[in-house]
PDB file of N, CA and C in Angstrom:
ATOM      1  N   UNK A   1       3.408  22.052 -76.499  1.00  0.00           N
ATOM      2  CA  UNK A   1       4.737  21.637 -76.913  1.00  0.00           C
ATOM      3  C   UNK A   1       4.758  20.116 -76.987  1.00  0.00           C
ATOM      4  N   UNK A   2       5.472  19.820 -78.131  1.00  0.00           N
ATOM      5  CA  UNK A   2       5.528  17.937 -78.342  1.00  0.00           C
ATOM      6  C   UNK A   2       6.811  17.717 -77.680  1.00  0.00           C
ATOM      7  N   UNK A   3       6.973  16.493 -77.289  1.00  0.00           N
ATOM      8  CA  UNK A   3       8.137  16.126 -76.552  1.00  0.00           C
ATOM      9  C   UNK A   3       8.106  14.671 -77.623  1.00  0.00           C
ATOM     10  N   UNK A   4       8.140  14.649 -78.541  1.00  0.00           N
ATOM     11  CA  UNK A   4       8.224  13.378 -79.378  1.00  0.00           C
ATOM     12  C   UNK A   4       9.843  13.084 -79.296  1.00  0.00           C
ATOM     13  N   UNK A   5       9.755  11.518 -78.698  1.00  0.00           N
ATOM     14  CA  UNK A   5      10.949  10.883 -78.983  1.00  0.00           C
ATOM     15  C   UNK A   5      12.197  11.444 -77.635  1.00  0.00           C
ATOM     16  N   UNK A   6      11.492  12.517 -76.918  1.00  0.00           N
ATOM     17  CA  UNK A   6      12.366  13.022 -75.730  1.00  0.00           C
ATOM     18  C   UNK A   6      12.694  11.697 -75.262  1.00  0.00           C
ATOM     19  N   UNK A   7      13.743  11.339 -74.077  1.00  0.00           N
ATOM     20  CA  UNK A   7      13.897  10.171 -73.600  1.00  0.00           C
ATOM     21  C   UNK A   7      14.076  10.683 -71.788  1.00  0.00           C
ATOM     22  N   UNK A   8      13.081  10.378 -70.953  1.00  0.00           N
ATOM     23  CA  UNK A   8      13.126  11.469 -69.720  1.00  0.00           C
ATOM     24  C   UNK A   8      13.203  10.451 -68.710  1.00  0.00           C
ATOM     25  N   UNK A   9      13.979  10.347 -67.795  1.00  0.00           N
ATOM     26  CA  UNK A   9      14.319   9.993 -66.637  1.00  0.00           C
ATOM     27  C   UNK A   9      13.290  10.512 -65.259  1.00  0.00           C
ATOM     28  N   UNK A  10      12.368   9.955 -64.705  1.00  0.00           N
ATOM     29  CA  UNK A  10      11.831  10.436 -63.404  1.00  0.00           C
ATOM     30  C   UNK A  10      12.095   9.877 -62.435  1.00  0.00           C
ATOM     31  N   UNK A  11      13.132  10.368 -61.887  1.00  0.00           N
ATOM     32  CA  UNK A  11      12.868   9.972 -59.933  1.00  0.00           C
ATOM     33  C   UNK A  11      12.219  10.584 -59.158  1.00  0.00           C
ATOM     34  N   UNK A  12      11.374   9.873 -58.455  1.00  0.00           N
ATOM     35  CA  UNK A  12       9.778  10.075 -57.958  1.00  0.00           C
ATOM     36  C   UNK A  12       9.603   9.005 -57.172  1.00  0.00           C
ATOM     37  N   UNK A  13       9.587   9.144 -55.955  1.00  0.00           N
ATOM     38  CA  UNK A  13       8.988   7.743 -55.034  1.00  0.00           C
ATOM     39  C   UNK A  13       7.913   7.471 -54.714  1.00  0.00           C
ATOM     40  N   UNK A  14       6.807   8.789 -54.909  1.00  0.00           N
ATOM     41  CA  UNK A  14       5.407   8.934 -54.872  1.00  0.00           C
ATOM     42  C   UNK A  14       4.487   8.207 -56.133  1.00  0.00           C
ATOM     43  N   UNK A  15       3.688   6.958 -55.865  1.00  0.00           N
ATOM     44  CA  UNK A  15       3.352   6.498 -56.837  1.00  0.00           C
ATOM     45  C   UNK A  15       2.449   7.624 -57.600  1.00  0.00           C
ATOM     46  N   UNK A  16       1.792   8.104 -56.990  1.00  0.00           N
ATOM     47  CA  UNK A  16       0.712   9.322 -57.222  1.00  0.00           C
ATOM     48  C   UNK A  16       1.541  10.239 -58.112  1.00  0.00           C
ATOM     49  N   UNK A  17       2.537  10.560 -58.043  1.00  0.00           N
ATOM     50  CA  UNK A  17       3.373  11.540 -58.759  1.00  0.00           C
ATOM     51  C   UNK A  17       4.067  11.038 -59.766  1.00  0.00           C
ATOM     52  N   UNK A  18       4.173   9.919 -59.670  1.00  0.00           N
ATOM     53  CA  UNK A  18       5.126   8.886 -60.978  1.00  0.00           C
ATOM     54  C   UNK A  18       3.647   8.802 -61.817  1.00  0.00           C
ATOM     55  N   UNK A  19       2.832   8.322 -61.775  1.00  0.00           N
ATOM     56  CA  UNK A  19       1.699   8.387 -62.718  1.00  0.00           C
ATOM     57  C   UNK A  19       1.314   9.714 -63.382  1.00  0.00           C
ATOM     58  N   UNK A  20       1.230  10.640 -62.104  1.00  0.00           N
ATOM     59  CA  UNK A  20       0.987  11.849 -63.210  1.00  0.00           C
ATOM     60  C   UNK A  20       1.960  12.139 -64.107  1.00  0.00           C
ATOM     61  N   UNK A  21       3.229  12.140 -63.985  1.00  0.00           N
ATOM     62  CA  UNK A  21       4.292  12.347 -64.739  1.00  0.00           C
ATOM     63  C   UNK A  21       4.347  11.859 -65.982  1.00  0.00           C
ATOM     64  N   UNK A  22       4.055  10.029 -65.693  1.00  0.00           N
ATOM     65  CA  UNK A  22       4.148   9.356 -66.808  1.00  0.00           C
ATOM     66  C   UNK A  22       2.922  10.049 -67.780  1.00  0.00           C
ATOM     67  N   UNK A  23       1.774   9.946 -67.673  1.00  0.00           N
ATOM     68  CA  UNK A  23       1.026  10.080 -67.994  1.00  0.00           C
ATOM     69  C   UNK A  23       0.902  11.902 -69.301  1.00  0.00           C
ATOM     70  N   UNK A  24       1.020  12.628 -67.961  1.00  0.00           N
ATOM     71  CA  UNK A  24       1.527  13.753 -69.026  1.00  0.00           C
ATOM     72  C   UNK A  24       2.590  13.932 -70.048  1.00  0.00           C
ATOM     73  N   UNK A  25       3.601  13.022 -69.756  1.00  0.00           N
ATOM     74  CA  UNK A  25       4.904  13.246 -70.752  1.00  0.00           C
ATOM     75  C   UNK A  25       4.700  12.296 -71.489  1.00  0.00           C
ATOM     76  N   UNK A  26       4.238  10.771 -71.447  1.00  0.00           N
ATOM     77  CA  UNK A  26       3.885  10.572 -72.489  1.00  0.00           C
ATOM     78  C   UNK A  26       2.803  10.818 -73.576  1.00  0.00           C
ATOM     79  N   UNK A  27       1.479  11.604 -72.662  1.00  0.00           N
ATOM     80  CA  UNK A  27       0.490  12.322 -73.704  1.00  0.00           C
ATOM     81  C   UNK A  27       1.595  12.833 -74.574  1.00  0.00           C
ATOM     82  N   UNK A  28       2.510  14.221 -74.293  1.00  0.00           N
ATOM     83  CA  UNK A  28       3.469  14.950 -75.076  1.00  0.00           C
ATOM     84  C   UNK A  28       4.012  13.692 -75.830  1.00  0.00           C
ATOM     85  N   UNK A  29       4.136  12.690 -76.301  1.00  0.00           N
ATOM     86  CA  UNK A  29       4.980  11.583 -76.903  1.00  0.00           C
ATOM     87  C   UNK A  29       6.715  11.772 -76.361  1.00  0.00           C
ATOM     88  N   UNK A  30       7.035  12.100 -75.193  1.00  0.00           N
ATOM     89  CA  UNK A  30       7.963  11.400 -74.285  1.00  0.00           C
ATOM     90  C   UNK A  30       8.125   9.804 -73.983  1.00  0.00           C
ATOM     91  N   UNK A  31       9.318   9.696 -74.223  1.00  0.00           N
ATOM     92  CA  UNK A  31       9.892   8.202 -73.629  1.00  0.00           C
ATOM     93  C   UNK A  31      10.151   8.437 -71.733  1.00  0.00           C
ATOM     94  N   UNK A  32       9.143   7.613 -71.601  1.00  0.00           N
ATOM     95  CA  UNK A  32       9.329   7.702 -69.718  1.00  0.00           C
ATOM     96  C   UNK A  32      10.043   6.419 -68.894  1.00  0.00           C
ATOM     97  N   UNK A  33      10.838   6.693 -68.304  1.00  0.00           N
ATOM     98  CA  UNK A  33      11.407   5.527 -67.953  1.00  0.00           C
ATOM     99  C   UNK A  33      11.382   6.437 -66.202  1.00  0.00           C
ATOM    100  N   UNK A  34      10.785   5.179 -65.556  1.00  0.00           N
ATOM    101  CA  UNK A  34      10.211   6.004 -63.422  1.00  0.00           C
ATOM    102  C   UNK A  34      11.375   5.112 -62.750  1.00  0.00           C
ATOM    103  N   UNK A  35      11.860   5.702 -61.890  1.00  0.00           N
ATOM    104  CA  UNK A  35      12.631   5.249 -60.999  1.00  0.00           C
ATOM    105  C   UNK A  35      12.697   5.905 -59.546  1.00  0.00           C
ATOM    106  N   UNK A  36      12.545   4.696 -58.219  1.00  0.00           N
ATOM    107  CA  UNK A  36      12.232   4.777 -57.231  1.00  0.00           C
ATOM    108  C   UNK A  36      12.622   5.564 -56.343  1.00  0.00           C
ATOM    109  N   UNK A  37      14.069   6.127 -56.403  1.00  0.00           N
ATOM    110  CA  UNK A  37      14.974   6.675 -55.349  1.00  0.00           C
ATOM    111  C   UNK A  37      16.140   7.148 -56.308  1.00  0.00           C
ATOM    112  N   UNK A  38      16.955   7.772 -55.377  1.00  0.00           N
ATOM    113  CA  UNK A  38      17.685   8.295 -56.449  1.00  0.00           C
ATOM    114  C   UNK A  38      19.398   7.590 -56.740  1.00  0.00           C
ATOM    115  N   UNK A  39      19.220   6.376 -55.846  1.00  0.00           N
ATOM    116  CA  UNK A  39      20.388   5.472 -56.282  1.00  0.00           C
ATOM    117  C   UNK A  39      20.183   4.965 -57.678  1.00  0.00           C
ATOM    118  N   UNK A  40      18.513   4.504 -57.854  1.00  0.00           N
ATOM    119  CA  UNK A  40      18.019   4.026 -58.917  1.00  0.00           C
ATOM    120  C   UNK A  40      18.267   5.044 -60.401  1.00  0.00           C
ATOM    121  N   UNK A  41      18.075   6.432 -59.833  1.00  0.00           N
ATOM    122  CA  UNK A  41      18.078   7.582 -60.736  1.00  0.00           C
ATOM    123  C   UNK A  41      19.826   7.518 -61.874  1.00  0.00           C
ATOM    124  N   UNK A  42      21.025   7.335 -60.508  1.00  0.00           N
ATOM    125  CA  UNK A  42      22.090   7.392 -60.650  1.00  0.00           C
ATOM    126  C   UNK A  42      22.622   6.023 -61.414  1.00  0.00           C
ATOM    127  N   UNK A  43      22.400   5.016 -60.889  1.00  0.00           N
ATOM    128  CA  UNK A  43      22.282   3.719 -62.343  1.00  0.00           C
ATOM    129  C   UNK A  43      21.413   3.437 -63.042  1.00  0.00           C
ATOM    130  N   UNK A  44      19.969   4.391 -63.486  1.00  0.00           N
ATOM    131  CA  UNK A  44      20.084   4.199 -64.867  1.00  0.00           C
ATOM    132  C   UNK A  44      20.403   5.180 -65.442  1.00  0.00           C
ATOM    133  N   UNK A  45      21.099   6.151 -65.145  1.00  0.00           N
ATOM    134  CA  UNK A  45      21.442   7.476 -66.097  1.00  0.00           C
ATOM    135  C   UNK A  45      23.200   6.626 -66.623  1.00  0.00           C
ATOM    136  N   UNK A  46      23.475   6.115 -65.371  1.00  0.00           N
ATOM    137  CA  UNK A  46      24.957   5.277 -65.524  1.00  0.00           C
ATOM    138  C   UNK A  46      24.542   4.256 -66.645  1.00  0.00           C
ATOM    139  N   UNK A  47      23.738   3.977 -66.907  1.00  0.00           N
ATOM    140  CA  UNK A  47      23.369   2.762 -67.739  1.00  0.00           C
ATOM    141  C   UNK A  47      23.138   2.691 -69.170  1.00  0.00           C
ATOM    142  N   UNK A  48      22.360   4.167 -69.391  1.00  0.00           N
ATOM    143  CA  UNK A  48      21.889   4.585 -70.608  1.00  0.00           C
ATOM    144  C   UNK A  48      22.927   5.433 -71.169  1.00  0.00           C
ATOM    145  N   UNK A  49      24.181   5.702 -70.369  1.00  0.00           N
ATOM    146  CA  UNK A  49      25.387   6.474 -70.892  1.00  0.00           C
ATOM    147  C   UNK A  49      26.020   5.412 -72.157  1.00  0.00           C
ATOM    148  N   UNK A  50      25.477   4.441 -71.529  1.00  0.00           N
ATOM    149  CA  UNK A  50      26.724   3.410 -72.617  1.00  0.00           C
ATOM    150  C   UNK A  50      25.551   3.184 -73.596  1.00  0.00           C
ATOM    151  N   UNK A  51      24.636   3.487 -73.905  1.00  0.00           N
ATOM    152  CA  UNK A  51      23.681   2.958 -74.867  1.00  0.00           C
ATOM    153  C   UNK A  51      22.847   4.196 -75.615  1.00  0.00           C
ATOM    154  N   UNK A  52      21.709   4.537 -75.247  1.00  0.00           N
ATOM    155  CA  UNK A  52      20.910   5.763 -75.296  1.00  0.00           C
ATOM    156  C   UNK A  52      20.505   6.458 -74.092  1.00  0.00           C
ATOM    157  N   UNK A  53      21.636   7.296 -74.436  1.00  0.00           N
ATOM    158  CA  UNK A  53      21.547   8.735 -72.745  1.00  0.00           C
ATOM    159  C   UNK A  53      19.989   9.213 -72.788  1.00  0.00           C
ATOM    160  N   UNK A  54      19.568   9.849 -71.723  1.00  0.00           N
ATOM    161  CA  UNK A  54      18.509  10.675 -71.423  1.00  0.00           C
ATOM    162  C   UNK A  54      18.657  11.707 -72.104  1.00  0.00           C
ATOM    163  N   UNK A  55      17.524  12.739 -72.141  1.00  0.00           N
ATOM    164  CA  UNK A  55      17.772  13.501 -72.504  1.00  0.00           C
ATOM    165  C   UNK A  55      17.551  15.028 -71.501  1.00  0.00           C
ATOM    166  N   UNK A  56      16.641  14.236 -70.593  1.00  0.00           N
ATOM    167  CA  UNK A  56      16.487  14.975 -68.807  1.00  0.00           C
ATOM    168  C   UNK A  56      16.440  13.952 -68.280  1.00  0.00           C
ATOM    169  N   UNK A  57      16.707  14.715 -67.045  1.00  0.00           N
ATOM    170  CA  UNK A  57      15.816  14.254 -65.563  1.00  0.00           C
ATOM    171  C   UNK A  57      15.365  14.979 -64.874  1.00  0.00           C
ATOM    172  N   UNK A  58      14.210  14.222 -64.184  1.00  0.00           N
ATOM    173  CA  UNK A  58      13.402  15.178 -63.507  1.00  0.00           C
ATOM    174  C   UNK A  58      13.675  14.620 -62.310  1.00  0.00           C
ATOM    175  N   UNK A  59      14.104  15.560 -61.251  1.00  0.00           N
ATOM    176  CA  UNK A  59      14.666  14.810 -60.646  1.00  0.00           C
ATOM    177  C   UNK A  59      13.805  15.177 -58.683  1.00  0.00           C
ATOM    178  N   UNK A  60      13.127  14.292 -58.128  1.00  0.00           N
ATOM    179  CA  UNK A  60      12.579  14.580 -56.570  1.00  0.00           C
ATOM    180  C   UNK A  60      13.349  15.269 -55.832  1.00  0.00           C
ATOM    181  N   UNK A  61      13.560  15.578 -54.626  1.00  0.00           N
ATOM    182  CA  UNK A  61      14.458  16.055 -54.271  1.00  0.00           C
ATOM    183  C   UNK A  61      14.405  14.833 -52.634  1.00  0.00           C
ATOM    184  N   UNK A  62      13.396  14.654 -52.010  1.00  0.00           N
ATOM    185  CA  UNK A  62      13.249  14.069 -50.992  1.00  0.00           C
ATOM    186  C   UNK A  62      12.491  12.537 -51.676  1.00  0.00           C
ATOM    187  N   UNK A  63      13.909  11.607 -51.250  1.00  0.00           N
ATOM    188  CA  UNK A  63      13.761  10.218 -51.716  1.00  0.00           C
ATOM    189  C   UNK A  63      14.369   9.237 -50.828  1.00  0.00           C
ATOM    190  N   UNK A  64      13.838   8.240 -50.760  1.00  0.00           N
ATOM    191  CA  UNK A  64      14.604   6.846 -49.984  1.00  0.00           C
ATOM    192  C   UNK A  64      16.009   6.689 -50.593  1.00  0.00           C
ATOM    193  N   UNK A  65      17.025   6.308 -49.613  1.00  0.00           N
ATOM    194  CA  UNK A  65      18.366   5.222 -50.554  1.00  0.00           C
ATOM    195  C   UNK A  65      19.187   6.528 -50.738  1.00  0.00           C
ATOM    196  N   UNK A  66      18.570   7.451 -51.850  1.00  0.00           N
ATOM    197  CA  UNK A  66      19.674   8.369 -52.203  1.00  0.00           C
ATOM    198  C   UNK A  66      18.695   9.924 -52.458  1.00  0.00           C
ATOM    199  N   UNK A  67      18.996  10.981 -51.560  1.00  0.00           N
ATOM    200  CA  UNK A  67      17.872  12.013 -52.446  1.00  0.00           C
ATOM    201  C   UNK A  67      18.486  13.062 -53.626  1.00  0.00           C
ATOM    202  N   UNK A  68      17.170  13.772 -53.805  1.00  0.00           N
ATOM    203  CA  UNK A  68      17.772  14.386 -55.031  1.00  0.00           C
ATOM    204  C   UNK A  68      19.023  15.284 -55.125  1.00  0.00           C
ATOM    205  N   UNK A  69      19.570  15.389 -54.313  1.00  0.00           N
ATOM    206  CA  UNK A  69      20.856  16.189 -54.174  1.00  0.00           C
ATOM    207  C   UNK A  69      21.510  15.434 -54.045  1.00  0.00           C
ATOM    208  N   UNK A  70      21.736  14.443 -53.435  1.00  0.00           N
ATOM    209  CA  UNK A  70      23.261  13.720 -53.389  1.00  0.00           C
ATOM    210  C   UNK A  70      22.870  12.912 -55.038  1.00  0.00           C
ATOM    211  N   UNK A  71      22.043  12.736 -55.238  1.00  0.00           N
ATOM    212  CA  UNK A  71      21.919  11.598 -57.101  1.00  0.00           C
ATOM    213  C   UNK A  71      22.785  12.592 -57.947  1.00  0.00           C
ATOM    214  N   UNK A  72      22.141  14.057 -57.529  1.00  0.00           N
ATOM    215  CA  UNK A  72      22.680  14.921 -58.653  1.00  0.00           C
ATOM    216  C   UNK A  72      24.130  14.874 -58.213  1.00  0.00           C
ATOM    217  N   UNK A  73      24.477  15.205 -57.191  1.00  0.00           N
ATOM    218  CA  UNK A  73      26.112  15.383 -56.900  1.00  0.00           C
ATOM    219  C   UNK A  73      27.149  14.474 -57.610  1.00  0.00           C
ATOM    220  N   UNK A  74      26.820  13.114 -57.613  1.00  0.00           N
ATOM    221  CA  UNK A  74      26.661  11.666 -58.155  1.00  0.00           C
ATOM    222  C   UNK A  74      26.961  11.516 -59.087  1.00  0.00           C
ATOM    223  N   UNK A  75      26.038  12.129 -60.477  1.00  0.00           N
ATOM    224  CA  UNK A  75      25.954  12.075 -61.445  1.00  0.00           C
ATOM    225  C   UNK A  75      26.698  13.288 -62.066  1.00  0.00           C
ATOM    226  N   UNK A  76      26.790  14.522 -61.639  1.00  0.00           N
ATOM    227  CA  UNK A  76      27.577  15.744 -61.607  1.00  0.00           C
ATOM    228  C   UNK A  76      29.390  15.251 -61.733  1.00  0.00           C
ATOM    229  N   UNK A  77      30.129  15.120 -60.593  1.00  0.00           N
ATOM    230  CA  UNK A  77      30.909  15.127 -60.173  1.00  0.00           C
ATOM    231  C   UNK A  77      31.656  13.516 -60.791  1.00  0.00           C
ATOM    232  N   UNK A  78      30.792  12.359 -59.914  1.00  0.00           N
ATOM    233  CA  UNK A  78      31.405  11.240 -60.030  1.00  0.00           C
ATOM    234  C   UNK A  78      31.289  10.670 -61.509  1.00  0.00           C
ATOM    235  N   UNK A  79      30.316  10.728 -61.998  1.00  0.00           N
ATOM    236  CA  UNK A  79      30.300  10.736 -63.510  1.00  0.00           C
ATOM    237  C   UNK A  79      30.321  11.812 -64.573  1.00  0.00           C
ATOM    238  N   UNK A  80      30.319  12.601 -64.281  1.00  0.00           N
ATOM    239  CA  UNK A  80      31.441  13.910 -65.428  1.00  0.00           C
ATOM    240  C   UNK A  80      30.099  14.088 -65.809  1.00  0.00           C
ATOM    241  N   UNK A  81      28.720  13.694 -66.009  1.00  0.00           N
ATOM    242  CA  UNK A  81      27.958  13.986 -67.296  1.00  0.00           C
ATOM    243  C   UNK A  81      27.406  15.810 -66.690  1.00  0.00           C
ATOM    244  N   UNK A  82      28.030  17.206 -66.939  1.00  0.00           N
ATOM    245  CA  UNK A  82      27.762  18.241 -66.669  1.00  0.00           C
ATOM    246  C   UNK A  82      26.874  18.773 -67.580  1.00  0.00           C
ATOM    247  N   UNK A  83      26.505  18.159 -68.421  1.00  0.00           N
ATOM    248  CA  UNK A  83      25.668  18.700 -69.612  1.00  0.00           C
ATOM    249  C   UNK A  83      24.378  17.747 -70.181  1.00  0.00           C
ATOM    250  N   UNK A  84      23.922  17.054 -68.771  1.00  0.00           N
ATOM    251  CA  UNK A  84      22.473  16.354 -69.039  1.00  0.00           C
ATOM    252  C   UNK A  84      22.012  17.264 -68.223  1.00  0.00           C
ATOM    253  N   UNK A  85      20.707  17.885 -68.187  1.00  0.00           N
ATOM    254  CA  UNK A  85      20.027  18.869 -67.666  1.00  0.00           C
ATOM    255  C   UNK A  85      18.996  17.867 -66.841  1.00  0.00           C
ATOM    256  N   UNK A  86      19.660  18.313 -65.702  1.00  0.00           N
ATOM    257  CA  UNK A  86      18.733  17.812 -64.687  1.00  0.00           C
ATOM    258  C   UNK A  86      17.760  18.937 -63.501  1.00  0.00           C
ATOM    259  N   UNK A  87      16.208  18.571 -64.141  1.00  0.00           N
ATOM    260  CA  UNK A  87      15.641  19.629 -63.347  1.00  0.00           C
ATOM    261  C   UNK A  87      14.703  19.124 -62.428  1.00  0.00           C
ATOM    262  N   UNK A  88      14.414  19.570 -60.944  1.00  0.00           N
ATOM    263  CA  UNK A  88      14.037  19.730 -59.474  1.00  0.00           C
ATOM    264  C   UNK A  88      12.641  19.456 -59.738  1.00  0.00           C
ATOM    265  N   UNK A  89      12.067  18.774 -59.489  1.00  0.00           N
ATOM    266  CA  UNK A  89      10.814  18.227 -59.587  1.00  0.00           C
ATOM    267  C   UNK A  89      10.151  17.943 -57.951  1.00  0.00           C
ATOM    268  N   UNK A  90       9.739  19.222 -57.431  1.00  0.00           N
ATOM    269  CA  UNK A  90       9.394  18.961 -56.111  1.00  0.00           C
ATOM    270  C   UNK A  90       8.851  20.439 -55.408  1.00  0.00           C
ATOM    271  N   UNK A  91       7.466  20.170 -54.466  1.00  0.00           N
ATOM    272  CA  UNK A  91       6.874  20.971 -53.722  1.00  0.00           C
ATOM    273  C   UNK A  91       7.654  22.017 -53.462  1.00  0.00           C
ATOM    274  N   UNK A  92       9.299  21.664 -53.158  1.00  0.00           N
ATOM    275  CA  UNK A  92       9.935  22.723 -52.379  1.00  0.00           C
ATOM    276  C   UNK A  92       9.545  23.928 -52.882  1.00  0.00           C
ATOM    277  N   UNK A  93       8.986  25.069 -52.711  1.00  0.00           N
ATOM    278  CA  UNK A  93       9.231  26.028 -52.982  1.00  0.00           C
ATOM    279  C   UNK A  93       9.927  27.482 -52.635  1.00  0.00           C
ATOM    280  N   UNK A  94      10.638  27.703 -51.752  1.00  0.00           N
ATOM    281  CA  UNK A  94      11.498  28.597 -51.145  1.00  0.00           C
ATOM    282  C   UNK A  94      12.397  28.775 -52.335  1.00  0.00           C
ATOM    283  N   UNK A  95      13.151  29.952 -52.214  1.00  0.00           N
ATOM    284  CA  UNK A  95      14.112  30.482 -53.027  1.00  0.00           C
ATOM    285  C   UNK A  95      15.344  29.704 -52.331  1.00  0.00           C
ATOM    286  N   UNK A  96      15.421  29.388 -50.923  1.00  0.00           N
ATOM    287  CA  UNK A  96      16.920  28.764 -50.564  1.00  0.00           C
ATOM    288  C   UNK A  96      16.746  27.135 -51.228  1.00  0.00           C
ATOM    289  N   UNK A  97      15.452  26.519 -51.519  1.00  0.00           N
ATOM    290  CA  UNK A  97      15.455  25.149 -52.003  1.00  0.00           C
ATOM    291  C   UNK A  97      15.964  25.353 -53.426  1.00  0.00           C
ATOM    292  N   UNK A  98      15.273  26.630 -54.114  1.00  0.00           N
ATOM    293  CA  UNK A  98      15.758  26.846 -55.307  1.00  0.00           C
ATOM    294  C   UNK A  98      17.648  26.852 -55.659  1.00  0.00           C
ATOM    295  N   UNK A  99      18.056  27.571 -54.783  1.00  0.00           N
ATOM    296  CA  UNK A  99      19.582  27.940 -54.359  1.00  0.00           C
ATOM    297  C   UNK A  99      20.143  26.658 -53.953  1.00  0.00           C
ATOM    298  N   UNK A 100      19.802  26.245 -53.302  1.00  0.00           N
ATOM    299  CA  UNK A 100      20.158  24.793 -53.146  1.00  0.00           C
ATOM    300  C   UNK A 100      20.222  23.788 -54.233  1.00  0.00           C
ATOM    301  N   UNK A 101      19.298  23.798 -54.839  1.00  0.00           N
ATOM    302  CA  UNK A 101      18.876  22.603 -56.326  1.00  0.00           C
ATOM    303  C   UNK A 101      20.400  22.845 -57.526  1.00  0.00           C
ATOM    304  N   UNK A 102      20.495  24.654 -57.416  1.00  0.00           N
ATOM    305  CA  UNK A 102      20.947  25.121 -58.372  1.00  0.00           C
ATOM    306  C   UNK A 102      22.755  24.930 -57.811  1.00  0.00           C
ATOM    307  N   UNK A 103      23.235  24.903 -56.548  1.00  0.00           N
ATOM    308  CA  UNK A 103      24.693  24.297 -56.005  1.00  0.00           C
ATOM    309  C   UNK A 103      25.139  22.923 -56.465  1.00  0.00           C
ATOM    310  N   UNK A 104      23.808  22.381 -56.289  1.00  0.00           N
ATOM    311  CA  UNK A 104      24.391  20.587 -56.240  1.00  0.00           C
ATOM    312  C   UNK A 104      24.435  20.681 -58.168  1.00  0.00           C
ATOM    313  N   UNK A 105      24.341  21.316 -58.752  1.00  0.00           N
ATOM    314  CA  UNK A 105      24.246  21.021 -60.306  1.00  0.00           C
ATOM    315  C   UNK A 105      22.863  20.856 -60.809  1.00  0.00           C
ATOM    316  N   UNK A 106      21.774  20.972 -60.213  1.00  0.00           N
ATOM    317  CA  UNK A 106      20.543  21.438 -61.305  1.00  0.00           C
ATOM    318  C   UNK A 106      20.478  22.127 -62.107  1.00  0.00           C
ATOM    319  N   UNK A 107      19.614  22.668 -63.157  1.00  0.00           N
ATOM    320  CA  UNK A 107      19.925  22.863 -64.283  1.00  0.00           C
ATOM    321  C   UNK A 107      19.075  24.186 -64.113  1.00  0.00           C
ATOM    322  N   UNK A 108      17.552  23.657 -63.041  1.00  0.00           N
ATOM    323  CA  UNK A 108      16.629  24.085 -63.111  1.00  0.00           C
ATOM    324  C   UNK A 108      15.500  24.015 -61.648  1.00  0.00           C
ATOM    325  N   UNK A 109      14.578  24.212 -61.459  1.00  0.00           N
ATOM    326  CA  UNK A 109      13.934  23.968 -60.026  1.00  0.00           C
ATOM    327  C   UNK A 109      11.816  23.765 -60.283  1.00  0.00           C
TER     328      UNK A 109
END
């Protein structure tokens, strides 16, 4: 699958995991833009609203500053955007992490 011209948001605090990311999504010709934590996640999604929105995020779930559940809550709630698909990018694998991802407004796990 091509991801040409996608525009994808990664919050990822793991340098190891921000590289693979970048790396694969832009092989696919994805626009990658990495961000550290998920305060970072929450102003630039706030940022690119007024200009060129994302078109995902992939979003960590365990991050410094802000994690992936409260960014999503954040971006959910405090900024209205209910219809950027933001999906769970993380080891968790349990069905309650899944259940969890999918409360705070994930899209996906």
């Amino acid at each position: 699958m091509r991801l040409q011209g996608l525009r994808v948001l990664v919050a990822e605090d793991n340098p190891n995991n921000q590289q693979v990311a970048r790396e694969l999504l832009e092989g696919e010709g994805a626009q990658v833009r990495i961000v550290d934590d998920g305060q970072q996640a929450v102003d630039a999604v706030a940022a690119a609203a007024h200009a060129t929105p994302f078109d995902v995020v992939l979003m960590d779930l365990q991050m410094p500053v802000l994690d992936g559940y409260a960014a999503t809550r954040r971006i959910r709630k405090d900024m209205g955007l209910r219809d950027l698909p933001i999906v769970a990018m993380t080891a968790n694998a349990m069905a309650a992490d899944r259940q969890a991802c999918l409360a705070v407004g994930m899209n996906d796990h």
